[in-house]
C-alpha atoms as a PDB file:
ATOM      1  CA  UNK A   1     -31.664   4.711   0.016  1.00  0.00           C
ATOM      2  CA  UNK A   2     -31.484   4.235   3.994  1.00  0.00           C
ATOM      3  CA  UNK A   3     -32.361   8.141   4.557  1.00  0.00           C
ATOM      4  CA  UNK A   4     -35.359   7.515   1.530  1.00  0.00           C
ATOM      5  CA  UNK A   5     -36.731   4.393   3.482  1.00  0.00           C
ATOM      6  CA  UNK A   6     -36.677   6.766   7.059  1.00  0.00           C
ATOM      7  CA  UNK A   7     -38.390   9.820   5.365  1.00  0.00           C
ATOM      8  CA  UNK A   8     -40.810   7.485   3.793  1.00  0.00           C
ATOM      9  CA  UNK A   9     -41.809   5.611   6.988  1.00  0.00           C
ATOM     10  CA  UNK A  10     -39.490   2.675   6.044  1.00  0.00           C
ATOM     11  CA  UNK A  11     -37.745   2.125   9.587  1.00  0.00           C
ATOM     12  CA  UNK A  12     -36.901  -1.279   9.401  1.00  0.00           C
ATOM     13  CA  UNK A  13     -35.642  -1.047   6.349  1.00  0.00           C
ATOM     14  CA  UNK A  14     -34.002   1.990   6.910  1.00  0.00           C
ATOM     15  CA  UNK A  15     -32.417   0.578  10.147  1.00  0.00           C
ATOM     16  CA  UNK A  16     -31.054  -2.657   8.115  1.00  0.00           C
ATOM     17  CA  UNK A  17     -29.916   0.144   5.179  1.00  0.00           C
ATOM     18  CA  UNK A  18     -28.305   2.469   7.533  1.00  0.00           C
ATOM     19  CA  UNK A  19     -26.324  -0.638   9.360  1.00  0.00           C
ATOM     20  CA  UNK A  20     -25.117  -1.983   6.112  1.00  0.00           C
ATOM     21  CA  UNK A  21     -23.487   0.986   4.882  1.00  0.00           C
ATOM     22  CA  UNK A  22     -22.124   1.143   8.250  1.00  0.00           C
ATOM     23  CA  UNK A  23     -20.527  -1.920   7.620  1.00  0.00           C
ATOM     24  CA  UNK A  24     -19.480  -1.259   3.688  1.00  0.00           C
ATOM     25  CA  UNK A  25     -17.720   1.910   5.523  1.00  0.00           C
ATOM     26  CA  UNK A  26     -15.784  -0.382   7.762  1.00  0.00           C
ATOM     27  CA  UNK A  27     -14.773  -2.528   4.555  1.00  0.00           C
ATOM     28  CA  UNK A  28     -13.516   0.141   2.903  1.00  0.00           C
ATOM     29  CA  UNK A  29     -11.319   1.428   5.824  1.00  0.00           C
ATOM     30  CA  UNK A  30      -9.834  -1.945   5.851  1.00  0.00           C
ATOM     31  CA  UNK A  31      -8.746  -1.500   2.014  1.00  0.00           C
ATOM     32  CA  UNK A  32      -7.633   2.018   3.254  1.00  0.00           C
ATOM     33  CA  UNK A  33      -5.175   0.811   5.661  1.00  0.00           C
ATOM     34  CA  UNK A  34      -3.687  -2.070   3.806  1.00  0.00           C
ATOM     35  CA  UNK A  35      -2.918  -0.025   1.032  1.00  0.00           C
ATOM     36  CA  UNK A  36      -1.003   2.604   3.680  1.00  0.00           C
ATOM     37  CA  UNK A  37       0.602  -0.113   5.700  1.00  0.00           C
ATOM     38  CA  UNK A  38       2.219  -1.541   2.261  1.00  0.00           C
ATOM     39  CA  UNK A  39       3.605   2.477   1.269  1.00  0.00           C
ATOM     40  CA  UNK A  40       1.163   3.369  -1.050  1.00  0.00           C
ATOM     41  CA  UNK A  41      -1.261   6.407  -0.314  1.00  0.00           C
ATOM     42  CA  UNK A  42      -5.175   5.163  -0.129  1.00  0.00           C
ATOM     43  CA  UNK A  43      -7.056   8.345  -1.527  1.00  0.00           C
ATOM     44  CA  UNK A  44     -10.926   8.864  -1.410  1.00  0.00           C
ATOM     45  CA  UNK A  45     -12.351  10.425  -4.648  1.00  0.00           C
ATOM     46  CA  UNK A  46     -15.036  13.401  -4.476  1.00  0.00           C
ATOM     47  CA  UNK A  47     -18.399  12.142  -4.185  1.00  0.00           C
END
């Protein structure tokens, strides 16, 4: 949606898209490392 809103003239919203996946990115690492840390093995599907 963020690279939509850019191509489409959209920059705000495409700056507010493109920081908030940032962030759902950083969430995700999180989960990531507390799943390693407690022995299991955090594995990222294909996409």
């Amino acid at each position: 949606m963020a690279s939509w809103a850019e191509v489409s003239g959209y920059k705000g919203s495409a700056d507010f898209l493109f920081q908030h996946a940032e962030e759902e990115r950083i969430h995700a690492l999180k989960l990531f490392r507390y799943v390693n840390d407690r022995g299991g093995k955090a594995i990222a599907g294909t996409v």
